[in-house]
N, C-alpha and C. Protein backbone atom coordinates (compact mmCIF):
# COMPACT_ATOMS: atom_id res chain seq x y z
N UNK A 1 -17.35 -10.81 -1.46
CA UNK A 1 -17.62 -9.44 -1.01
C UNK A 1 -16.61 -8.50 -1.66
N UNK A 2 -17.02 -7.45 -1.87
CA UNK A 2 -16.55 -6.69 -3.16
C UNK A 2 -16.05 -5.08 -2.05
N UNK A 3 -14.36 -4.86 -2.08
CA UNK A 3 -14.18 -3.37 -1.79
C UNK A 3 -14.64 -2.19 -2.18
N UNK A 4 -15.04 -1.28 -1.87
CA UNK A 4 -15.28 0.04 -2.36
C UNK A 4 -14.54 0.28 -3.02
N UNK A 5 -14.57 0.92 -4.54
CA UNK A 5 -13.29 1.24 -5.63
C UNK A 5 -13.02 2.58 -4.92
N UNK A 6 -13.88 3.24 -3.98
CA UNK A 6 -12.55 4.54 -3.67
C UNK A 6 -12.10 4.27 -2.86
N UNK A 7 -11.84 3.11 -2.85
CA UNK A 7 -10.63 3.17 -1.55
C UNK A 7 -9.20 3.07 -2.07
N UNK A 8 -8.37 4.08 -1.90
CA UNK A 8 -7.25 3.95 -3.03
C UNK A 8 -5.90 4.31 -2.38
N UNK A 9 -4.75 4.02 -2.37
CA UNK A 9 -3.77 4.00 -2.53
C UNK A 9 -3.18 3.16 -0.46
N UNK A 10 -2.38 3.43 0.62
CA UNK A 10 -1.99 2.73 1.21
C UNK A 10 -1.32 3.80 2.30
N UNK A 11 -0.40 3.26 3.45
CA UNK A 11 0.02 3.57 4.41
C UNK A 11 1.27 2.63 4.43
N UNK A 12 2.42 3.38 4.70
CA UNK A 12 3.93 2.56 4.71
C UNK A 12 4.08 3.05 6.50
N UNK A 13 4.60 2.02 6.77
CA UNK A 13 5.10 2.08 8.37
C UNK A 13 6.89 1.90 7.75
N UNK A 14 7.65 2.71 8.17
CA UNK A 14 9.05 2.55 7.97
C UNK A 14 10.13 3.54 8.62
N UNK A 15 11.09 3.48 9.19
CA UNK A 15 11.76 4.10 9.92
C UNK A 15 12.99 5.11 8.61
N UNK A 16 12.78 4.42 7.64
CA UNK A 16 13.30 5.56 6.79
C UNK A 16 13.09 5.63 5.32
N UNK A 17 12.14 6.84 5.82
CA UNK A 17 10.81 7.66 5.01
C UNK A 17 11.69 7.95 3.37
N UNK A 18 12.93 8.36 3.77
CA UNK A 18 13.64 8.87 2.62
C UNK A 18 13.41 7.36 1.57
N UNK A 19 14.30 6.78 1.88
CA UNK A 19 14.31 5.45 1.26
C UNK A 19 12.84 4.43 1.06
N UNK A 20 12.02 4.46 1.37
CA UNK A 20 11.04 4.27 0.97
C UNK A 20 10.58 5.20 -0.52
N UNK A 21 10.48 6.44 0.39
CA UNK A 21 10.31 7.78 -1.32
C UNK A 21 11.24 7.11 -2.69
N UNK A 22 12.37 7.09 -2.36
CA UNK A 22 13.36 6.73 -3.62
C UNK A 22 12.80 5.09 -3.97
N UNK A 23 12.25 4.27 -3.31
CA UNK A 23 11.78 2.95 -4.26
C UNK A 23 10.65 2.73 -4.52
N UNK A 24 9.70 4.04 -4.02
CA UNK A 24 8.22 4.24 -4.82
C UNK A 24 9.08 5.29 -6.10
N UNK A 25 9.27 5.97 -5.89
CA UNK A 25 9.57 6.78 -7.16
C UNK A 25 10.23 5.43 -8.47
N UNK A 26 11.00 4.54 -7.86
CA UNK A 26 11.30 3.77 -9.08
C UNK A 26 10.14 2.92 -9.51
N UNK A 27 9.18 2.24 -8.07
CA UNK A 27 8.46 0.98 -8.50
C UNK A 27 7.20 2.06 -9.14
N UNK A 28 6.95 3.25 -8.97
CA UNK A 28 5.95 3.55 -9.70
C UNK A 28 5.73 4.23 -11.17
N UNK A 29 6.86 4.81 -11.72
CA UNK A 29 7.23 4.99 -12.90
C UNK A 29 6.70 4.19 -14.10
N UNK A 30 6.27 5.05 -14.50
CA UNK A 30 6.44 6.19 -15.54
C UNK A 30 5.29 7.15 -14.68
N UNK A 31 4.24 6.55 -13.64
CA UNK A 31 3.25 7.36 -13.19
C UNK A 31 3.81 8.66 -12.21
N UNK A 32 3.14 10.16 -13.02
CA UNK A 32 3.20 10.87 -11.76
C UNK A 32 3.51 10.86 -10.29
N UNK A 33 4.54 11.52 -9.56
CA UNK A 33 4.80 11.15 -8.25
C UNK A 33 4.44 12.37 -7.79
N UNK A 34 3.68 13.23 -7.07
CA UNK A 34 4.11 14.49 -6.25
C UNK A 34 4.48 14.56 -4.80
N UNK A 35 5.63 14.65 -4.29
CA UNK A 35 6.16 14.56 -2.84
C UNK A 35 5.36 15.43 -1.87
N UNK A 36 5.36 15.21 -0.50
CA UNK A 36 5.31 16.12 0.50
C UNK A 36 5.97 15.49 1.67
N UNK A 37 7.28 15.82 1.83
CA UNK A 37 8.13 15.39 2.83
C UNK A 37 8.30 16.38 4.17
N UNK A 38 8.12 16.77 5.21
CA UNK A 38 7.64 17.32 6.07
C UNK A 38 8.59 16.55 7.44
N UNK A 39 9.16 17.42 8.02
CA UNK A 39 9.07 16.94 9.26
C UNK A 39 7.98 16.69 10.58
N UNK A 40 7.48 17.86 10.35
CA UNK A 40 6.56 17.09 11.23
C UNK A 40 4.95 18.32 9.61
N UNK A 41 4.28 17.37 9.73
CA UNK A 41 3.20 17.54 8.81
C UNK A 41 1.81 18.24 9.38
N UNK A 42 2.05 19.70 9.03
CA UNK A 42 0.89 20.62 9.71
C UNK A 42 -0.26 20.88 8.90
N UNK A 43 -1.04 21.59 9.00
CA UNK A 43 -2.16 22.11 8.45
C UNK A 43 -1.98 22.76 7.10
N UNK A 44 -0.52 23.53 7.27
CA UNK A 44 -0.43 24.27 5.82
C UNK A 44 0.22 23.39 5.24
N UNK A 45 0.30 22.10 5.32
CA UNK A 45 0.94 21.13 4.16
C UNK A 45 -0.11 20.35 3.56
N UNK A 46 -0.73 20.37 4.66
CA UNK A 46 -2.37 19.50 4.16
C UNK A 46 -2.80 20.45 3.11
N UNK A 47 -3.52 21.51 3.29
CA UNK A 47 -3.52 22.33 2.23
C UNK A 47 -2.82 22.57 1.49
N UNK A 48 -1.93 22.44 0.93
CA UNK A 48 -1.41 22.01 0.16
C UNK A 48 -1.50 20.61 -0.78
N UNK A 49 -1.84 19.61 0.01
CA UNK A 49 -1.79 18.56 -0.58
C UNK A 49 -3.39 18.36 -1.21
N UNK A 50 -4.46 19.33 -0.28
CA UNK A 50 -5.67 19.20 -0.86
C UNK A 50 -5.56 19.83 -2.21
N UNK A 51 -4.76 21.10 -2.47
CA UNK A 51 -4.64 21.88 -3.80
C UNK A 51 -4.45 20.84 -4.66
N UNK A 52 -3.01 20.22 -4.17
CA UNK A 52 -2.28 19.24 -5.80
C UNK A 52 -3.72 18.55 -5.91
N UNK A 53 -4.69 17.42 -5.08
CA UNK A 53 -5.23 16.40 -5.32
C UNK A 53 -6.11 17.16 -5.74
N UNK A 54 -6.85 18.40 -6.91
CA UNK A 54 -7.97 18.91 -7.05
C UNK A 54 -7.46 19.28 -8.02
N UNK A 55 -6.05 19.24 -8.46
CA UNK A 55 -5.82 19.22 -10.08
C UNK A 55 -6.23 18.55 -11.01
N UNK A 56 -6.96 18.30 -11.68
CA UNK A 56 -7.88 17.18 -12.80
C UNK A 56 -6.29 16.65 -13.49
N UNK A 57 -6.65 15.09 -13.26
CA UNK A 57 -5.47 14.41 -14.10
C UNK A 57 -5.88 13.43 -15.04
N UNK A 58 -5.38 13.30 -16.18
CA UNK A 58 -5.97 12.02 -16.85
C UNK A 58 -5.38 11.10 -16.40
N UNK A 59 -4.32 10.50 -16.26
CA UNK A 59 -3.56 9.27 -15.73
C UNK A 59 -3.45 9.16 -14.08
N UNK A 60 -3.34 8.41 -13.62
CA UNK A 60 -2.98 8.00 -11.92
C UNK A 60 -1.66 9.01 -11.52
N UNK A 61 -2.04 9.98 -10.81
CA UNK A 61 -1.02 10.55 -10.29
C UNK A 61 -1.03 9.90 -8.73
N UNK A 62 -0.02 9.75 -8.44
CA UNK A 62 0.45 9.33 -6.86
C UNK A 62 0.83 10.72 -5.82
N UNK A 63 0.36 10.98 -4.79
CA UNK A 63 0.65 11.86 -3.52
C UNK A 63 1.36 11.63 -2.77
N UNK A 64 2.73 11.78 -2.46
CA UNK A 64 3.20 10.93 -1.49
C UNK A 64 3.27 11.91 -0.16
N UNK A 65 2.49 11.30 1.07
CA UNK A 65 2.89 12.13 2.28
C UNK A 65 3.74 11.45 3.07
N UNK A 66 4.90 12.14 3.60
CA UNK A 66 5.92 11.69 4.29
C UNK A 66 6.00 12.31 5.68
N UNK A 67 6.40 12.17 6.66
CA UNK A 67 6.81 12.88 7.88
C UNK A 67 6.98 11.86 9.80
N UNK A 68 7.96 11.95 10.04
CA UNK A 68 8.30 12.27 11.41
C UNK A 68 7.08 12.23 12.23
N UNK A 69 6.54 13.10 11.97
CA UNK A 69 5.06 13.77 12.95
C UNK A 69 4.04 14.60 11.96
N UNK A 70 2.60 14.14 12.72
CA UNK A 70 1.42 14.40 12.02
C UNK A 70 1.02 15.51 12.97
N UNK A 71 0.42 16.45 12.75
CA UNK A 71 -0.41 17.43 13.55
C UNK A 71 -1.68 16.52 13.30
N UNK A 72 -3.00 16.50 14.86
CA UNK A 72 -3.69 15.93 14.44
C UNK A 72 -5.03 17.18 13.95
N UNK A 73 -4.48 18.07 13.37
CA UNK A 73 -5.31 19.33 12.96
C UNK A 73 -5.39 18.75 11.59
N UNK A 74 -4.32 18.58 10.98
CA UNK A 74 -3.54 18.39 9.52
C UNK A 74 -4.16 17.10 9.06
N UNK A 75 -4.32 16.33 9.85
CA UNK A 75 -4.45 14.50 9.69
C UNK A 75 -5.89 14.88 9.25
N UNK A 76 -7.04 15.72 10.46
CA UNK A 76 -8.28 15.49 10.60
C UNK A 76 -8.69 16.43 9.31
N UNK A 77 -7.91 17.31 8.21
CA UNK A 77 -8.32 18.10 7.61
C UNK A 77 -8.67 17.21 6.27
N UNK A 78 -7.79 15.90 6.23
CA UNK A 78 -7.85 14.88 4.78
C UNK A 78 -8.20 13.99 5.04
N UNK A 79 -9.15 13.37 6.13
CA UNK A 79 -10.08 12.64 5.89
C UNK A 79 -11.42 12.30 4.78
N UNK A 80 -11.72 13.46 4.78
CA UNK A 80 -12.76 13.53 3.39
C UNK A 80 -12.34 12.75 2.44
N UNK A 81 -11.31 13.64 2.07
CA UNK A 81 -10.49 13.80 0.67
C UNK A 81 -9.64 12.21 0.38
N UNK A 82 -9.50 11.62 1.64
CA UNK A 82 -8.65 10.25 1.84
C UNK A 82 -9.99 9.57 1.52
N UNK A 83 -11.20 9.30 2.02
CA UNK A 83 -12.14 8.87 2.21
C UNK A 83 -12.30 8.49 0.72
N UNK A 84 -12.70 10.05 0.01
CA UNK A 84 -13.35 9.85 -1.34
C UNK A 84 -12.52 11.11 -2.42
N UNK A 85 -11.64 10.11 -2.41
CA UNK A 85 -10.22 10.73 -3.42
C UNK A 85 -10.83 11.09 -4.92
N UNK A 86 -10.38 12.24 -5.41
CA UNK A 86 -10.37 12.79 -6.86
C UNK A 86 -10.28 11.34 -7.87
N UNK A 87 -10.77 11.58 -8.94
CA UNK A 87 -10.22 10.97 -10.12
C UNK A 87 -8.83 10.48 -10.91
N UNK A 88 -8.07 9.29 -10.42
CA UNK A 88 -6.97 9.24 -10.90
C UNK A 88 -5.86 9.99 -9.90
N UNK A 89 -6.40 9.39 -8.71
CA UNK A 89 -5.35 10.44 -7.55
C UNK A 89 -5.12 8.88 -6.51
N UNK A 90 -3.75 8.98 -5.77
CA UNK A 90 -3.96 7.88 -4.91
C UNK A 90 -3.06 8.22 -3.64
N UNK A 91 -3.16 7.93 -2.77
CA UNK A 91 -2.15 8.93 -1.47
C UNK A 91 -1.82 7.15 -1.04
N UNK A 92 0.04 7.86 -0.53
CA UNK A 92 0.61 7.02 -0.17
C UNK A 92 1.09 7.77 1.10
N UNK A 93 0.90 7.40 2.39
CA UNK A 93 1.62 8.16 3.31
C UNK A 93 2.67 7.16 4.08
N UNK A 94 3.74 7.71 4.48
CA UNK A 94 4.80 7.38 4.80
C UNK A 94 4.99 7.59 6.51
N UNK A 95 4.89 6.87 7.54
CA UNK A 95 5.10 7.15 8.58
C UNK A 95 6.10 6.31 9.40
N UNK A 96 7.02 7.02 10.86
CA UNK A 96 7.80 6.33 11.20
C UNK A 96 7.14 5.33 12.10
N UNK A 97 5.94 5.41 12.82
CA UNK A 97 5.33 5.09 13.43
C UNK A 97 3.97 4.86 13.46
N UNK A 98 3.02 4.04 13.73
CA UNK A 98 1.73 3.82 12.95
C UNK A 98 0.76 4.52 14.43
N UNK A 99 1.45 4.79 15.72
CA UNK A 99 0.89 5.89 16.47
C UNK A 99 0.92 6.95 16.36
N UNK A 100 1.27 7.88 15.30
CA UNK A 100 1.41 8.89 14.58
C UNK A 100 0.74 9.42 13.88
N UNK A 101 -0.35 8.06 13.41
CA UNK A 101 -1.60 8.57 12.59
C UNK A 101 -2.60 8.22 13.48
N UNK A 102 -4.00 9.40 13.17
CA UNK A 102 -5.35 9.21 14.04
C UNK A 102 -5.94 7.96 13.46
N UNK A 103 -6.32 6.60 14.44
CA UNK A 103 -7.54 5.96 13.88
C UNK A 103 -8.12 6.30 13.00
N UNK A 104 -8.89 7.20 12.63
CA UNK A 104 -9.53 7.66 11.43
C UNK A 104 -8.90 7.68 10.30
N UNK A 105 -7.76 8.30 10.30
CA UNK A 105 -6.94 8.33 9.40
C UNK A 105 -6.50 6.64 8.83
N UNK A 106 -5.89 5.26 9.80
CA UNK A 106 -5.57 4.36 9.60
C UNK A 106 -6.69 3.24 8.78
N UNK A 107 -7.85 3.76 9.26
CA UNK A 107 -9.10 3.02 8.78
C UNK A 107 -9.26 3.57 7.49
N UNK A 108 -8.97 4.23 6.84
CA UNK A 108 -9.16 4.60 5.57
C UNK A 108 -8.56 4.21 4.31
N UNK A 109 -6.66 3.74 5.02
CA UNK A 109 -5.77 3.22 3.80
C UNK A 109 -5.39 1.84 4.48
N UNK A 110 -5.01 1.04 3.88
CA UNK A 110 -4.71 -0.19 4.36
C UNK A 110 -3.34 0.14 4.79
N UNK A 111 -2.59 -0.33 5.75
CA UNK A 111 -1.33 -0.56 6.30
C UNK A 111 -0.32 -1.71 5.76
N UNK A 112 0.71 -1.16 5.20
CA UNK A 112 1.78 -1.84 4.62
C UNK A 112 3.27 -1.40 5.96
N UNK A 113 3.48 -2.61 6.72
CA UNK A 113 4.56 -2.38 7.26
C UNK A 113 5.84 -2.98 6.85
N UNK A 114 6.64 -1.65 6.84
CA UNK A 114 8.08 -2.29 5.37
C UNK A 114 9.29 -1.71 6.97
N UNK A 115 8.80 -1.41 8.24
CA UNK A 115 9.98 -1.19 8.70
C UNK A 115 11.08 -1.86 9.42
N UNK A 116 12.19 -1.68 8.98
CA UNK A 116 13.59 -2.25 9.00
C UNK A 116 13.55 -3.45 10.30
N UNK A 117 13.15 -2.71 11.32
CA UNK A 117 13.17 -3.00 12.77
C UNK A 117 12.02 -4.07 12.99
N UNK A 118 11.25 -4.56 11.92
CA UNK A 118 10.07 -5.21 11.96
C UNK A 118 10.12 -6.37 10.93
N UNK A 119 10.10 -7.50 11.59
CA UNK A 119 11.15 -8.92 11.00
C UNK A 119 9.77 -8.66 9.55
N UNK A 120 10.04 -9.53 8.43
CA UNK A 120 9.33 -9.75 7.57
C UNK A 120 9.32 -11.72 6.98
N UNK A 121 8.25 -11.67 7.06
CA UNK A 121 8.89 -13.06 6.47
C UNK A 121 9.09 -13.63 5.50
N UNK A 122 10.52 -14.21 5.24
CA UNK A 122 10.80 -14.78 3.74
C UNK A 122 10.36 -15.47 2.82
N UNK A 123 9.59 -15.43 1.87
CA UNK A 123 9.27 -16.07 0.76
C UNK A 123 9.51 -16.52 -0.27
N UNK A 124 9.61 -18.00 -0.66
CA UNK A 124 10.83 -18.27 -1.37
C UNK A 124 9.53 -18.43 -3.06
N UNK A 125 9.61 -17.24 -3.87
CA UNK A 125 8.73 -17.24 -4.71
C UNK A 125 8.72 -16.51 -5.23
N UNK A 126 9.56 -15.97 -6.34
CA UNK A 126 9.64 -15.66 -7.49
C UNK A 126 8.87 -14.92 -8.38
N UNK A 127 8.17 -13.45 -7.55
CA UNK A 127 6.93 -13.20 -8.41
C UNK A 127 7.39 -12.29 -9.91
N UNK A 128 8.37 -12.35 -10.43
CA UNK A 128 8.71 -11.92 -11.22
C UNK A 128 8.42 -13.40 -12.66
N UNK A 129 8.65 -14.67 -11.84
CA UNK A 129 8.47 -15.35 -13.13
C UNK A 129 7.67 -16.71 -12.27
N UNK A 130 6.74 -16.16 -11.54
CA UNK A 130 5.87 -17.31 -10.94
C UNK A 130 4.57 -17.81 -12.13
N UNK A 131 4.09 -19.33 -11.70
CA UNK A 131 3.35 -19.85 -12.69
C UNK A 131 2.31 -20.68 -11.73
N UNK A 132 1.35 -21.15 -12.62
CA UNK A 132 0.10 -21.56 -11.78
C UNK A 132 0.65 -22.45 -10.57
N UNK A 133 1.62 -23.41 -11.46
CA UNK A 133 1.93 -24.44 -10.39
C UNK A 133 2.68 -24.07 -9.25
N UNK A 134 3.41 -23.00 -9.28
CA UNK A 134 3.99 -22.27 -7.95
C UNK A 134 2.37 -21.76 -6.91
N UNK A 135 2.05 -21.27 -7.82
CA UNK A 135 0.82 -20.65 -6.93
C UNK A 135 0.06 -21.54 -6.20
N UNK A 136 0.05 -22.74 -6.88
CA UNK A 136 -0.72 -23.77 -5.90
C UNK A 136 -0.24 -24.47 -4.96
N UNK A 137 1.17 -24.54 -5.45
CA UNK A 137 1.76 -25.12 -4.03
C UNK A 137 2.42 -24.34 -3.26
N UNK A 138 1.96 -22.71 -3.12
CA UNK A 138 1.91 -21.86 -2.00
C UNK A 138 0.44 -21.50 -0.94
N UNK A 139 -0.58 -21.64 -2.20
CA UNK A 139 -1.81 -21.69 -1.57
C UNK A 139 -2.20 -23.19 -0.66
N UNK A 140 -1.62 -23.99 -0.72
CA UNK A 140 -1.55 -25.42 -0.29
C UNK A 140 -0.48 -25.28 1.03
N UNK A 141 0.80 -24.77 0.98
CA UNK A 141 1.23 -24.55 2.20
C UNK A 141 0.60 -23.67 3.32
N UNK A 142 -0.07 -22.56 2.99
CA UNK A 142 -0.67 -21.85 3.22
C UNK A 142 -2.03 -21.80 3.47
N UNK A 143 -2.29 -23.13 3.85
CA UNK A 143 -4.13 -23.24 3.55
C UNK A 143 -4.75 -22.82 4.91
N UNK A 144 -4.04 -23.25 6.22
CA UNK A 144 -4.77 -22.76 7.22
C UNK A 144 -4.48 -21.77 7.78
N UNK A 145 -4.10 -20.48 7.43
CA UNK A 145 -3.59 -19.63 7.44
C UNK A 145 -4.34 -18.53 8.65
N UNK A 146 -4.21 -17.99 9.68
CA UNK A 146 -5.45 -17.25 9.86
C UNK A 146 -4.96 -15.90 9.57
N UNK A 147 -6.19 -15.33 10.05
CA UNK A 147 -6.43 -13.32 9.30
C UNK A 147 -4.89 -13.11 9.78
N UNK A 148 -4.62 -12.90 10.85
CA UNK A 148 -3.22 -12.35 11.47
C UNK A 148 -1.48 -12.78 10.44
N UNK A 149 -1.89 -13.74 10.33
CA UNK A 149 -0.80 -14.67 9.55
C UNK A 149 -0.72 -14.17 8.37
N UNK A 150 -2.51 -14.24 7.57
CA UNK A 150 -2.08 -13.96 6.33
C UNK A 150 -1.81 -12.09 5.80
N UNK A 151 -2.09 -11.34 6.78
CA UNK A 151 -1.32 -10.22 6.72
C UNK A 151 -0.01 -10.45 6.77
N UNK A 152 0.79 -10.82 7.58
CA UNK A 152 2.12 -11.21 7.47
C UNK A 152 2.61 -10.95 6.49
N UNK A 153 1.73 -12.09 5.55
CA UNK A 153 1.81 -12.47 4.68
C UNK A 153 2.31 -11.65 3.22
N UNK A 154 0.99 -11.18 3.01
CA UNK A 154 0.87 -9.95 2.29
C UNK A 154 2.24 -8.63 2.59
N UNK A 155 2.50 -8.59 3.78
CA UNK A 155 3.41 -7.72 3.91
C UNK A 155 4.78 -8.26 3.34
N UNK A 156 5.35 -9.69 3.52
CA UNK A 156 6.23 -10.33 3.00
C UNK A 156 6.36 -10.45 1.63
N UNK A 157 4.72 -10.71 1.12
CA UNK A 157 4.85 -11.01 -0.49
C UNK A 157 5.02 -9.37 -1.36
N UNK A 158 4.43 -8.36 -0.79
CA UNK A 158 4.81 -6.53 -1.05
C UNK A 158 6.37 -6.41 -1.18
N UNK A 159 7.32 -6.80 0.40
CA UNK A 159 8.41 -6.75 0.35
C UNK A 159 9.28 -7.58 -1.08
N UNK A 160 8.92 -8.82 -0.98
CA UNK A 160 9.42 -9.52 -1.81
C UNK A 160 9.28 -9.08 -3.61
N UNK A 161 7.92 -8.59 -3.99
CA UNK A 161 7.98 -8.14 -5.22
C UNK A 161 8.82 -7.05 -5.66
N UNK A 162 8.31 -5.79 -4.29
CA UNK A 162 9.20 -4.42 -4.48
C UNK A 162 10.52 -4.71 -4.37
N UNK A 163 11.05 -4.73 -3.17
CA UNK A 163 12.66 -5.10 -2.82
C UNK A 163 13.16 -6.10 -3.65
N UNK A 164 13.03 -7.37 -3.58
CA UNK A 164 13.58 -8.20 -3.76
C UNK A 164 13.93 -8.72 -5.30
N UNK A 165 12.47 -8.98 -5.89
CA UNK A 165 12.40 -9.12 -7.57
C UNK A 165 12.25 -7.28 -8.27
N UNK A 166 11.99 -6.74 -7.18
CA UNK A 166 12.36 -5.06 -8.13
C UNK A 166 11.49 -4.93 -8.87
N UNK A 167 9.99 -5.49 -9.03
CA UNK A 167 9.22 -5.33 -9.54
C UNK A 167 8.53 -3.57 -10.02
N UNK A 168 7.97 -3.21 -11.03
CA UNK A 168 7.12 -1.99 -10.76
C UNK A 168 5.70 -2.52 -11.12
N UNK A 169 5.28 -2.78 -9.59
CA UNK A 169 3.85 -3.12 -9.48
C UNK A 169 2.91 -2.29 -10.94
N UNK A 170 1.81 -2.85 -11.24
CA UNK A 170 0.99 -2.38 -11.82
C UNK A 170 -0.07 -1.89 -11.35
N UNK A 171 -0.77 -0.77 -11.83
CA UNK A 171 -1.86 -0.28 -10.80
C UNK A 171 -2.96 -1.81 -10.82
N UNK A 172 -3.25 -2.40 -11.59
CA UNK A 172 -4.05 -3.96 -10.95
C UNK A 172 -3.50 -3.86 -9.57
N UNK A 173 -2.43 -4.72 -9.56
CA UNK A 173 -1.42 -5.22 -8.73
C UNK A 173 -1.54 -4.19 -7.29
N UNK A 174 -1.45 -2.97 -7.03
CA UNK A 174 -1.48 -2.15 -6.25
C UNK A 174 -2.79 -2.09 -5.86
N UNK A 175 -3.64 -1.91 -6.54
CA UNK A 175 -4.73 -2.03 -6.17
C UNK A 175 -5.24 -3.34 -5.13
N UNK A 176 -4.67 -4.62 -6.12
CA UNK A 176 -4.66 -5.89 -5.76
C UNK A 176 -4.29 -5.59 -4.00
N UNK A 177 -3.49 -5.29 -3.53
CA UNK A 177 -2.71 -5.36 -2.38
C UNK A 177 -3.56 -4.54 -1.01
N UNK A 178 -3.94 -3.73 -2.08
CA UNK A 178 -4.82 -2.83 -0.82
C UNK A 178 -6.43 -3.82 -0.55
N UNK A 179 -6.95 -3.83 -1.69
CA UNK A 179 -8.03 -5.46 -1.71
C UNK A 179 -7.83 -6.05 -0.48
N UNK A 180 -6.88 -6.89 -0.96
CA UNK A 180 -6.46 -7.81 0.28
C UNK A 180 -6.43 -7.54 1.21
N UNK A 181 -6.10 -6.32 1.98
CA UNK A 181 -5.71 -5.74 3.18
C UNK A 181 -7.53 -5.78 3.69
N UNK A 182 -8.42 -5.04 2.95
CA UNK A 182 -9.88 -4.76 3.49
C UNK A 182 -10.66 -6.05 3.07
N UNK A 183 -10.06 -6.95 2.41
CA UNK A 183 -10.54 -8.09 2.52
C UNK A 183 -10.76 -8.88 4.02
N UNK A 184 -9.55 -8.82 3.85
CA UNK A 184 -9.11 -9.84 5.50
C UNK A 184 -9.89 -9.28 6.55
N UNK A 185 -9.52 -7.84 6.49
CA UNK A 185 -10.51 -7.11 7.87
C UNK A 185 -11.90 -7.43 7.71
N UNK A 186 -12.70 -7.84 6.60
CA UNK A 186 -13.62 -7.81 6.09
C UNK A 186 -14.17 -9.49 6.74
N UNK A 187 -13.30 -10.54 7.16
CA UNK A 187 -12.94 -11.21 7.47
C UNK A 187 -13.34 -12.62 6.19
N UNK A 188 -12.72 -12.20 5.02
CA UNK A 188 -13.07 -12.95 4.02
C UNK A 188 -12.31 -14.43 4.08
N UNK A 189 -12.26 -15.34 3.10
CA UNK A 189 -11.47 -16.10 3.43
C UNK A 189 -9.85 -15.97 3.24
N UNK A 190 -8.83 -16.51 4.35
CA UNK A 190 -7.69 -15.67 3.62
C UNK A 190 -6.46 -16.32 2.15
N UNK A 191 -7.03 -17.92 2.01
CA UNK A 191 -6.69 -18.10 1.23
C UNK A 191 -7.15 -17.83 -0.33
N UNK A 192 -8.69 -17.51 -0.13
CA UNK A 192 -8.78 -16.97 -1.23
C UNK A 192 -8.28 -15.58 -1.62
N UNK A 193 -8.76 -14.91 -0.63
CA UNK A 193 -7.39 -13.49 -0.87
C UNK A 193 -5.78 -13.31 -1.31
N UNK A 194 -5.37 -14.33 -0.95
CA UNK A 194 -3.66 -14.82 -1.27
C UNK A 194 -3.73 -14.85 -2.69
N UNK A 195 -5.11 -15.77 -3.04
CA UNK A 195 -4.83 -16.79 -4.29
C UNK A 195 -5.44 -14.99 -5.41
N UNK A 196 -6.22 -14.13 -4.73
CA UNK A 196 -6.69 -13.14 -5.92
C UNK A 196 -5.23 -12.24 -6.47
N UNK A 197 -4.24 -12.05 -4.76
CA UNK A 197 -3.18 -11.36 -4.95
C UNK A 197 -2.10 -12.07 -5.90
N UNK A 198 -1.90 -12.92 -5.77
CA UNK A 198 -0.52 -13.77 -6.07
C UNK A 198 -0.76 -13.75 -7.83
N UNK A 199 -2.20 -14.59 -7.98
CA UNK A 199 -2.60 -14.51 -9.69
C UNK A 199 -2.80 -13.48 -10.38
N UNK A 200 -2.36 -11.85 -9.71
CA UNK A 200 -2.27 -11.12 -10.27
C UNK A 200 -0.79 -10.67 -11.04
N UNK A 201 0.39 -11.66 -10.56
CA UNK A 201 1.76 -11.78 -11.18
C UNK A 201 2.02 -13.06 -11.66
N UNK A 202 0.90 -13.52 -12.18
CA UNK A 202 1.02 -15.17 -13.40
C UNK A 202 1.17 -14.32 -14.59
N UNK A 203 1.89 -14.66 -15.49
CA UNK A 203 1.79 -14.06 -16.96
C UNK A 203 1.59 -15.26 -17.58
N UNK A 204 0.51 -14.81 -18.71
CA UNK A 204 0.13 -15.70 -19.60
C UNK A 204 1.58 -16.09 -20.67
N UNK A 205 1.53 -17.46 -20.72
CA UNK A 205 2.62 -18.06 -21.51
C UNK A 205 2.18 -18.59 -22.98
């Protein structure tokens, strides 16, 4: 079963928004970043953010929304636009809290939780110089995995590429991650989802 290609970019749960901003700005480079950091995020920022995303871009520009607090005036104004994003546009929103955003809003980007206060689990795997045979004897530890777990999962293996190996994901790769997320809900199998994410950081030797 195959995702909708507009479904594009993600949702960070993290207690500090700043520091998140500063290691998307590195892991996404050389690509366009445009900020919107907000304390609490109203209507005239949304508009705003509808302006930037209606700029025609040739390359993947990234949106980043950040804030404390959502107005749910502001939230309900970029649904559309979240729904069925411009050409080469991808919104990343940044929240301290995942009750902060409307349902509507959460159903639209997949949820990546990176916050501090929220254990992650360790993965001892190398996606900077992983190879088939690693991959199989993670998909093999991992075989009965259920939906709940293998989110975990995914959230651990995100942490581990960004943080840990310092990776700058590739838009595949990013893409890859959000996949997975509407996979699982999708209730696909979850080891084959592991195995689409993970073989997206094998390099051919």
């Amino acid at each position: 079963m195959q995702v909708p290609s507009q479904i594009k970019g993600h949702i960070l749960i993290s207690t500090n928004i700043e520091e998140e901003v500063q290691r998307l700005e590195h892991m996404l480079s050389p690509f366009r970043i445009v900020k919107f950091l907000e304390e609490n995020f109203k209507i005239e920022h949304a508009k705003a953010v509808l302006a930037e995303a209606y700029i025609s871009e040739s390359q993947t520009k990234y949106i980043i929304i950040g804030a404390e607090e959502f107005t749910s005036i502001a939230q309900n104004s970029l649904l559309k636009l979240l729904e069925e994003p411009p050409k080469n546009i991808e919104f990343i929103i940044i929240s301290s809290t995942k009750s902060n955003l409307l349902p509507t809003v959460r159903s639209r980007l997949p949820i990546l939780k990176t916050n501090k206060t929220h254990k992650i689990l360790e993965i001892d795997l190398n996606l900077s110089h992983v190879d088939y045979t690693q991959v199989f004897a993670f998909l093999k530890n991992n075989m009965r995995v259920t939906k709940i777990q293998a989110k975990e999962l995914l959230e651990a293996l995100f942490y581990r590429a960004t943080v840990v190996d310092m990776l700058i994901l590739t838009p595949i790769q990013l893409e890859n991650f959000d996949k997975a997320y509407r996979l699982l809900d999708l209730n696909s199998r979850p080891q084959s989802v592991l195995a689409m994410l993970i073989m997206s950081f094998v390099k051919e030797r």
